[in-house]
N, C-alpha and C. Protein backbone atom coordinates (compact mmCIF):
# COMPACT_ATOMS: atom_id res chain seq x y z
N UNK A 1 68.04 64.64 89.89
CA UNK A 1 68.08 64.98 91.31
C UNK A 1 66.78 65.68 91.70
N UNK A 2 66.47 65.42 92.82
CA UNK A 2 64.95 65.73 92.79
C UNK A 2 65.25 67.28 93.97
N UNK A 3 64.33 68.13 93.90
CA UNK A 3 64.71 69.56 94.42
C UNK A 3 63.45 69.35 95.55
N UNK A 4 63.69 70.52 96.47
CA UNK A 4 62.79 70.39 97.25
C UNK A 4 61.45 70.63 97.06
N UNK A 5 60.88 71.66 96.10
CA UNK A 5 59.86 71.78 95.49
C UNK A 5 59.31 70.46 94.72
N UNK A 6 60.19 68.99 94.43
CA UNK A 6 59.47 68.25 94.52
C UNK A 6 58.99 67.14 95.11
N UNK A 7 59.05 67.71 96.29
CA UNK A 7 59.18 66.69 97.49
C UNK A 7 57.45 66.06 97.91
N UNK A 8 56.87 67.31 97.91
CA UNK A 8 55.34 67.52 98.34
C UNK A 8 54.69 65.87 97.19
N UNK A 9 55.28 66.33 96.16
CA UNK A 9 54.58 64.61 95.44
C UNK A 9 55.28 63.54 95.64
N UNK A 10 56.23 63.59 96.06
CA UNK A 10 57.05 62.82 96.87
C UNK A 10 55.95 62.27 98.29
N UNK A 11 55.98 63.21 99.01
CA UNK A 11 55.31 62.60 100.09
C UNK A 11 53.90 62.38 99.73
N UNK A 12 53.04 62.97 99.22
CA UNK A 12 51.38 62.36 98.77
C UNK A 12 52.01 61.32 98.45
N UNK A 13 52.96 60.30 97.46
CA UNK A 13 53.15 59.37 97.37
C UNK A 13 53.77 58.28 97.84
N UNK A 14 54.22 58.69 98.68
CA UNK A 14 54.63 57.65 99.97
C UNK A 14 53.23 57.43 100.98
N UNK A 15 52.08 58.10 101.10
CA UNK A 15 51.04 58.14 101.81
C UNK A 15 50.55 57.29 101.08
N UNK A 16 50.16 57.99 100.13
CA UNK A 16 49.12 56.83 98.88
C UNK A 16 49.46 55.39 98.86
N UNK A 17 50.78 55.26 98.75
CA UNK A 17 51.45 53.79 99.10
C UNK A 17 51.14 53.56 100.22
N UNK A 18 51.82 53.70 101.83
CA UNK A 18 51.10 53.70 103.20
C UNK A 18 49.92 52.92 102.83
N UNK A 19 48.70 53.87 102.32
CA UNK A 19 47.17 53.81 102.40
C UNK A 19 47.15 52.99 101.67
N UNK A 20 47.44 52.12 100.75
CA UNK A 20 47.32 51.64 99.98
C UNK A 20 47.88 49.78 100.70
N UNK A 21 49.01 50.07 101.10
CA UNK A 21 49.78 48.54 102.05
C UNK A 21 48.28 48.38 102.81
N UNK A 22 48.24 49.43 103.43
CA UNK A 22 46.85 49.06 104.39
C UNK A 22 45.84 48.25 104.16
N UNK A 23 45.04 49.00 103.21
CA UNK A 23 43.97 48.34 102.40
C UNK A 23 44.21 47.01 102.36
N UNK A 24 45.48 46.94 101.91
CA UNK A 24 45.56 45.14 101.54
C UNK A 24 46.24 44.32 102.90
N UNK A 25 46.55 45.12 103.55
CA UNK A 25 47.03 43.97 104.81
C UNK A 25 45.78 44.16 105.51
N UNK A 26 44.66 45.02 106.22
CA UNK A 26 43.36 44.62 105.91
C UNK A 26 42.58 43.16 105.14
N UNK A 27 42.78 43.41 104.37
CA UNK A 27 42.37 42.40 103.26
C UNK A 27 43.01 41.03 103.67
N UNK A 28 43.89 41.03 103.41
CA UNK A 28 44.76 39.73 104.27
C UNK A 28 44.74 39.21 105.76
N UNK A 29 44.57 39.80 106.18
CA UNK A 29 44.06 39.38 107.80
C UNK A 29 42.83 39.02 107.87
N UNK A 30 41.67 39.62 107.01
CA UNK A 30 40.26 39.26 106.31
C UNK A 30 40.36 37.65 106.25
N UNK A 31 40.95 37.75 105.45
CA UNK A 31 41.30 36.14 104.45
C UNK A 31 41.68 35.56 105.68
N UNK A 32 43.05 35.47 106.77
CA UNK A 32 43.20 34.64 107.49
C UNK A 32 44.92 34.27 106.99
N UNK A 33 45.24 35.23 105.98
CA UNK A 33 46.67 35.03 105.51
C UNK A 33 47.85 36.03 106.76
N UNK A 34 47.97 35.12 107.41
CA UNK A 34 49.35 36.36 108.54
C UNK A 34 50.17 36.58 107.70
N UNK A 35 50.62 35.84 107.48
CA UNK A 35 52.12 36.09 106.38
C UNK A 35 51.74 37.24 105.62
N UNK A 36 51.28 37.23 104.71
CA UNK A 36 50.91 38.51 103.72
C UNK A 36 50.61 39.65 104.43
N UNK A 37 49.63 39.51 105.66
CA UNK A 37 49.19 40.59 106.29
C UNK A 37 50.08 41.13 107.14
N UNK A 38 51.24 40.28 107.23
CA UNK A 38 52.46 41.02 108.15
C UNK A 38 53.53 41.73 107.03
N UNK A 39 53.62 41.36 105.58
CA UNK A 39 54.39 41.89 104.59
C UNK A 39 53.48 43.21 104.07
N UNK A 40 52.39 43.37 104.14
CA UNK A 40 51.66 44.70 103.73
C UNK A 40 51.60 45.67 104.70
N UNK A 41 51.87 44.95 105.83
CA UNK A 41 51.95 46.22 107.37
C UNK A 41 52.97 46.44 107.37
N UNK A 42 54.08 45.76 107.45
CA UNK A 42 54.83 46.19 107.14
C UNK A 42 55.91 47.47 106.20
N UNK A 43 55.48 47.57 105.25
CA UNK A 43 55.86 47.75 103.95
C UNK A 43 54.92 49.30 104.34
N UNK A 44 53.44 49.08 104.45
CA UNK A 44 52.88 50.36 105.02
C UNK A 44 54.00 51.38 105.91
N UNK A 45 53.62 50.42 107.08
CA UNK A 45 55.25 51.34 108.03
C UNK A 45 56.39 51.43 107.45
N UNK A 46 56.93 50.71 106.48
CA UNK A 46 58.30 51.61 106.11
C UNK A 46 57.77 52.46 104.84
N UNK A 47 57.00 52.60 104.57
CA UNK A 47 56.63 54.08 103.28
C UNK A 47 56.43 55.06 104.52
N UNK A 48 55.36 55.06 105.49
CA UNK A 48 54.86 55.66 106.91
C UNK A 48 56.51 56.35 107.24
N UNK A 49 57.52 55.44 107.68
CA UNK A 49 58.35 56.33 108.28
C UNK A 49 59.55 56.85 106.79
N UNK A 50 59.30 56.56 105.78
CA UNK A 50 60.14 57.08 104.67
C UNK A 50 59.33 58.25 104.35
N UNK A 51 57.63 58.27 104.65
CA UNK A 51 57.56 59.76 104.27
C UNK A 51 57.72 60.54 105.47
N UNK A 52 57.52 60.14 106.97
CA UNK A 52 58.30 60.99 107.44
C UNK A 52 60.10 61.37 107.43
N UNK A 53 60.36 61.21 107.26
CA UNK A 53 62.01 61.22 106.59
C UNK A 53 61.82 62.60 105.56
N UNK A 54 60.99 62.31 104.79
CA UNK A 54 61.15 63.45 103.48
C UNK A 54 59.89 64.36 104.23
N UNK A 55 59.17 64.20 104.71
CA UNK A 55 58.11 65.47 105.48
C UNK A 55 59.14 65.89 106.46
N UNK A 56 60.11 66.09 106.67
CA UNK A 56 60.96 66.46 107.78
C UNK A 56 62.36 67.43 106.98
N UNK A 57 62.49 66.82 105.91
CA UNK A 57 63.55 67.32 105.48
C UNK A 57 62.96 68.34 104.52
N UNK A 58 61.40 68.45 103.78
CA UNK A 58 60.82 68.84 102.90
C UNK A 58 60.33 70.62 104.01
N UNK A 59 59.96 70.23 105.25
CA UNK A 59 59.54 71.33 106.46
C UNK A 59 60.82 72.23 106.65
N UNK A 60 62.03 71.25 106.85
CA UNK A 60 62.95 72.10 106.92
C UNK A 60 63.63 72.98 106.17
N UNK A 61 63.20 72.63 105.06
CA UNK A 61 64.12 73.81 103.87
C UNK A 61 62.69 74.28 103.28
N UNK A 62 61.60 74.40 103.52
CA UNK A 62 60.59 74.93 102.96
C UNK A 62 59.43 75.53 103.91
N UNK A 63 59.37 75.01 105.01
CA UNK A 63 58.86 75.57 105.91
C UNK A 63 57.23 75.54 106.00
N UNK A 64 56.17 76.13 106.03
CA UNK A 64 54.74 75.49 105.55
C UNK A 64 53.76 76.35 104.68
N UNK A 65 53.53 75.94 103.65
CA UNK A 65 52.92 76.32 102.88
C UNK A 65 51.37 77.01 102.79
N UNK A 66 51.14 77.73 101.95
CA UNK A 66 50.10 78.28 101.95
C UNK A 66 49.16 78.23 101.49
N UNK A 67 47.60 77.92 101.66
CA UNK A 67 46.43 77.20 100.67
C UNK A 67 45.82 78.69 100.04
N UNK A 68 45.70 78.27 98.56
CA UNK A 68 45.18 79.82 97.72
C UNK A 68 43.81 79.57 97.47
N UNK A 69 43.07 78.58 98.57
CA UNK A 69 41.19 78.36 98.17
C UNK A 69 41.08 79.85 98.64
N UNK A 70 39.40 80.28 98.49
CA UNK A 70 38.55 80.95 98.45
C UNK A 70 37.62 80.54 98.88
N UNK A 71 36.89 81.01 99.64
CA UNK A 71 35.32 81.02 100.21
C UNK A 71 35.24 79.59 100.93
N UNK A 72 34.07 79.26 100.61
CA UNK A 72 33.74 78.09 101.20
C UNK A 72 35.08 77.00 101.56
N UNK A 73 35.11 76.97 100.37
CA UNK A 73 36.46 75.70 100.30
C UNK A 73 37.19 75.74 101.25
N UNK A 74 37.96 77.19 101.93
CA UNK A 74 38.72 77.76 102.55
C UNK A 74 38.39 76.68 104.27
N UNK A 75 37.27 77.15 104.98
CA UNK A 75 37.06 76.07 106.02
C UNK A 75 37.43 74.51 105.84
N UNK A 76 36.81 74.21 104.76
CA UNK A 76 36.75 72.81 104.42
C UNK A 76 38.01 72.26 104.29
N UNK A 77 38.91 73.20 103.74
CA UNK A 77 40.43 72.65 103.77
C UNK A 77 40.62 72.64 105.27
N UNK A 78 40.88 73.43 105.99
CA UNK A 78 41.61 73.70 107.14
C UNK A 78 40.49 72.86 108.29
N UNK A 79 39.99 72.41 108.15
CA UNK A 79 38.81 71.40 109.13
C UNK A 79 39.68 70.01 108.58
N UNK A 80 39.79 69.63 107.40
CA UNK A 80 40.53 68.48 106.86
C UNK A 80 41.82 68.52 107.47
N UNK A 81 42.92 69.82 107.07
CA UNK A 81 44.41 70.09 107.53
C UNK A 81 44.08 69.50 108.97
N UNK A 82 43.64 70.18 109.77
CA UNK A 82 43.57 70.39 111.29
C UNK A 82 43.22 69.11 111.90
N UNK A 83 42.06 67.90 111.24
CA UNK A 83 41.96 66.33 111.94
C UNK A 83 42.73 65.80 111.43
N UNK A 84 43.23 65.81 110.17
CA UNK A 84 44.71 65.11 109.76
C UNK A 84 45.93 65.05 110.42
N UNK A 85 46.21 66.51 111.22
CA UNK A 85 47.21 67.02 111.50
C UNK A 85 47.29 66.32 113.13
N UNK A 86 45.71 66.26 114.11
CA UNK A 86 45.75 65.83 115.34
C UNK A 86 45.43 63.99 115.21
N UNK A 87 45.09 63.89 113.97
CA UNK A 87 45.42 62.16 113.72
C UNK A 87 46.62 61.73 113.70
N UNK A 88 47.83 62.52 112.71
CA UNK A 88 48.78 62.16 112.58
C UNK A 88 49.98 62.15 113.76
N UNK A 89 49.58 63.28 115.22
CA UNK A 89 50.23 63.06 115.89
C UNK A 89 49.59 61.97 116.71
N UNK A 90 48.50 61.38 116.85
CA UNK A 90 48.52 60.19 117.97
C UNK A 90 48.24 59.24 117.26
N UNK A 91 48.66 58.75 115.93
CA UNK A 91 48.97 57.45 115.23
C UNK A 91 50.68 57.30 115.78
N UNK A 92 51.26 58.44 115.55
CA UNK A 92 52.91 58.16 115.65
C UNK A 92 53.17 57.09 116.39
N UNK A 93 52.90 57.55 117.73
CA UNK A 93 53.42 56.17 118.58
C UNK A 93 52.62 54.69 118.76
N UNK A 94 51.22 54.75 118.41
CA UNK A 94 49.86 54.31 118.07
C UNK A 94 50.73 53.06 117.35
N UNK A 95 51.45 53.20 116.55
CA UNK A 95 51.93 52.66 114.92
C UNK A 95 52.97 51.20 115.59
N UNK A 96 53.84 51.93 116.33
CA UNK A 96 54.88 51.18 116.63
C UNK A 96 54.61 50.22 117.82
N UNK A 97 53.65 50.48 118.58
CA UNK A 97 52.89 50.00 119.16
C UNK A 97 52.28 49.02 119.54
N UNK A 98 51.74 49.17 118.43
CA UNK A 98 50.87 47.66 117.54
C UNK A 98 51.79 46.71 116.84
N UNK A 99 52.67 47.50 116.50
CA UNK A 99 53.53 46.19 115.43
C UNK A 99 54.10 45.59 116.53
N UNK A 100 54.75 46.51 117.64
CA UNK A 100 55.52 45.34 118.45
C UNK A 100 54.76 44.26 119.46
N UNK A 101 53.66 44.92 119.42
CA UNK A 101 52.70 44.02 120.19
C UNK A 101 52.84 42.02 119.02
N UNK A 102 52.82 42.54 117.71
CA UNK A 102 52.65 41.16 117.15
C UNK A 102 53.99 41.21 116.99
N UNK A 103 54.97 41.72 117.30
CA UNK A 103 55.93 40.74 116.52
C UNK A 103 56.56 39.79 118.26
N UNK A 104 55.58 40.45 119.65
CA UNK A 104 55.95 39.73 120.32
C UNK A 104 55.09 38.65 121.10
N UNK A 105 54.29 38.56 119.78
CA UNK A 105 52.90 37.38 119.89
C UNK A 105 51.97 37.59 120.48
N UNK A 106 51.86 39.17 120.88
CA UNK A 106 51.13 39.30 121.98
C UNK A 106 49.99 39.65 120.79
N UNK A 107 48.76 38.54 120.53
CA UNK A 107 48.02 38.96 119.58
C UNK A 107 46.74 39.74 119.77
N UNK A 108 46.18 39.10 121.06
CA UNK A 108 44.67 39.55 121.55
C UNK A 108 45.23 41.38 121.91
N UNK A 109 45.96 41.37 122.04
CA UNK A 109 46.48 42.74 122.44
C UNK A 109 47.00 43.52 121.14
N UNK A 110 47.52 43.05 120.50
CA UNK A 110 47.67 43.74 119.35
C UNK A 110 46.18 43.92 118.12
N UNK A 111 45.61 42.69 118.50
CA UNK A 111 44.28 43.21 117.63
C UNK A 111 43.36 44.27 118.57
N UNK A 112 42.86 44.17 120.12
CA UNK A 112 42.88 45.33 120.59
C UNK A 112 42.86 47.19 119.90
N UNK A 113 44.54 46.69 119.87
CA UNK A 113 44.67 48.15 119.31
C UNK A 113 44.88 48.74 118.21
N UNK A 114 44.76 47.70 117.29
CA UNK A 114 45.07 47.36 115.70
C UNK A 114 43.47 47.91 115.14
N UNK A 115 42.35 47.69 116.11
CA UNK A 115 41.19 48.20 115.79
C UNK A 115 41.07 49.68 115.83
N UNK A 116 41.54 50.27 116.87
CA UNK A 116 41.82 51.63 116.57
C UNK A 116 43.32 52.16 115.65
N UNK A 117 44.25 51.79 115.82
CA UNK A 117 45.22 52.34 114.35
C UNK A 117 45.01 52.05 113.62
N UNK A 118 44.36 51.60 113.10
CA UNK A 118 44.22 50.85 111.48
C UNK A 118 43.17 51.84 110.94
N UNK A 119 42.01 52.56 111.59
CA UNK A 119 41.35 53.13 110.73
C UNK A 119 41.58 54.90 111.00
N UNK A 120 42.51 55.05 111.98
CA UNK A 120 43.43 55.99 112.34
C UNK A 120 44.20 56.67 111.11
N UNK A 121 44.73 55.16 111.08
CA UNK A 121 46.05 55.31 110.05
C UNK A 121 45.47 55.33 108.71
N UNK A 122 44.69 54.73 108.51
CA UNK A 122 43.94 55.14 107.18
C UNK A 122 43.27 56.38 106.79
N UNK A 123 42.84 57.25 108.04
CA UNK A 123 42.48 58.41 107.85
C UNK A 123 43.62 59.50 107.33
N UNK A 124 44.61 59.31 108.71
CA UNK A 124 45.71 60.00 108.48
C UNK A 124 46.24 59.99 107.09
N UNK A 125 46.06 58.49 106.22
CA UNK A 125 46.77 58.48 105.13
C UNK A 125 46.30 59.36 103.59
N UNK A 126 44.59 58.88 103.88
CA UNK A 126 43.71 59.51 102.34
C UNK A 126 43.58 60.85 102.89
N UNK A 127 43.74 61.69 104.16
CA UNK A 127 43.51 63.17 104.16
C UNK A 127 44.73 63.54 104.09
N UNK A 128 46.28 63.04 104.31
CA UNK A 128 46.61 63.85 103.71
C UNK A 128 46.87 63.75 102.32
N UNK A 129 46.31 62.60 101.28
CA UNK A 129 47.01 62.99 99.74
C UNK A 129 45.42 63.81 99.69
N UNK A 130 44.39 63.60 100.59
CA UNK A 130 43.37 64.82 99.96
C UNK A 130 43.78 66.39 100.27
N UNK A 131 44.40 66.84 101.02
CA UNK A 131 45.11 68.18 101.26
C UNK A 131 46.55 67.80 100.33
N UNK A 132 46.98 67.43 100.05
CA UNK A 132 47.94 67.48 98.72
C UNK A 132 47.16 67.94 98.01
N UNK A 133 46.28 67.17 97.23
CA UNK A 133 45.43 67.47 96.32
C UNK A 133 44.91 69.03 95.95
N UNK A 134 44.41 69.23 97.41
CA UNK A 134 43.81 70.82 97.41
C UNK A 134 44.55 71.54 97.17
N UNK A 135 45.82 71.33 98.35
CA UNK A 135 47.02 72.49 97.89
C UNK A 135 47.59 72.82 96.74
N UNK A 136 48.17 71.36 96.69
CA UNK A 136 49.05 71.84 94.95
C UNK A 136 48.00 71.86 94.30
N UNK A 137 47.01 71.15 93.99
CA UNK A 137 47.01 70.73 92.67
C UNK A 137 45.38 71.92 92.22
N UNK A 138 44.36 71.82 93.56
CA UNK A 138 43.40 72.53 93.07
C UNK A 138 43.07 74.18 93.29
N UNK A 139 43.63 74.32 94.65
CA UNK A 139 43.95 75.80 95.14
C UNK A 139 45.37 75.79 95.64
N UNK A 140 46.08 75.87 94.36
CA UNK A 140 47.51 76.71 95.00
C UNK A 140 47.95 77.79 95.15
N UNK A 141 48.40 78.36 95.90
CA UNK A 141 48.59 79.74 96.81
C UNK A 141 49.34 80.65 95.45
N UNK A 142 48.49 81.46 95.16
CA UNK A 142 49.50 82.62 94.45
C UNK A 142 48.88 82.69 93.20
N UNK A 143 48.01 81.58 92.62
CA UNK A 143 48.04 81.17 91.20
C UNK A 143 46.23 81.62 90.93
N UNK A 144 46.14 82.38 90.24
CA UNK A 144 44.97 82.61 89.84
C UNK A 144 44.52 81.83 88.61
C-alpha cells in the first residue's frame, strides 16, 4: 500500500511519463503517423490528469513542502517552482482544448494551438520532475 510520503515519486513519475508520451507523439506527427500520434497524446493526457488525481490527494493530506537548498541554489529553485507553477496553471485548460479541437476535425485549429501547448506542456512536464529532483532528492528540507 503506498503511503502518502510516497506519492511525490509517484507524481515525478506520472510527469516523466506525460513528458515522455509527448516526445513521441511529437515524433509521430513528425513522421505523418495520426494514429500513433493520437495514442501518445493521448496516453500523455491520461498520465497528465492521473497525476493530477494524486497531486491533489498528495496536497491534501500533506500540504506543501519545504526546499532545504542553500545559497545560490535557493533562487534557482524557486525561479524554476514559480514558471512551472504559472505554466501549469494555463496548460490546464490549454490541454483539453486542443484535444477536442482534433477529435472534432477541427485540424488547422488544433495545430494552431497545439504549437503553443505542446512546448507548454513539455515545460510544465521536465520542470516539474526537475523540482522533484531538487526537493527530494538533492536539497531536502531538514537533512543535512
Amino acid at each position: 500500500m503506498l503511503e502518502v510520503s510516497d506519492l511525490p515519486h509517484v507524481i515525478a513519475g506520472l510527469n516523466g511519463i506525460s513528458t515522455l508520451c509527448l516526445a513521441v507523439g511529437y515524433v509521430f506527427i513528425r513522421l505523418g503517423d495520426r494514429y500513433r500520434h493520437r495514442a501518445a497524446m493521448l496516453s500523455a493526457m491520461a498520465a497528465s490528469a492521473l497525476f493530477l488525481v494524486v497531486y491533489v490527494i498528495y496536497k491534501a493530506n500533506s500540504g506543501f513542502a519545504q526546499f532545504g537548498g542553500e545559497g545560490v541554489i535557493r533562487p534557482i529553485y524557486f525561479t524554476i517552482l514559480i514558471a512551472h507553477i504559472i505554466g501549469a496553471i494555463i496548460i490546464t485548460p490549454m490541454v483539453p482544448v486542443t484535444v477536442l479541437r482534433a477529435f472534432k476535425g477541427r485540424f488547422a485549429a488544433h495545430r494552431r494551438l497545439a504549437r503553443w501547448t505542446w512546448p507548454l506542456w513539455m515545460y510544465v512536464g521536465l520542470s516539474g520532475v526537475v523540482v522533484y529532483v531538487m526537493a527530494v532528492h538533492l536539497y531536502p528540507y531538514g537533512q543535512v
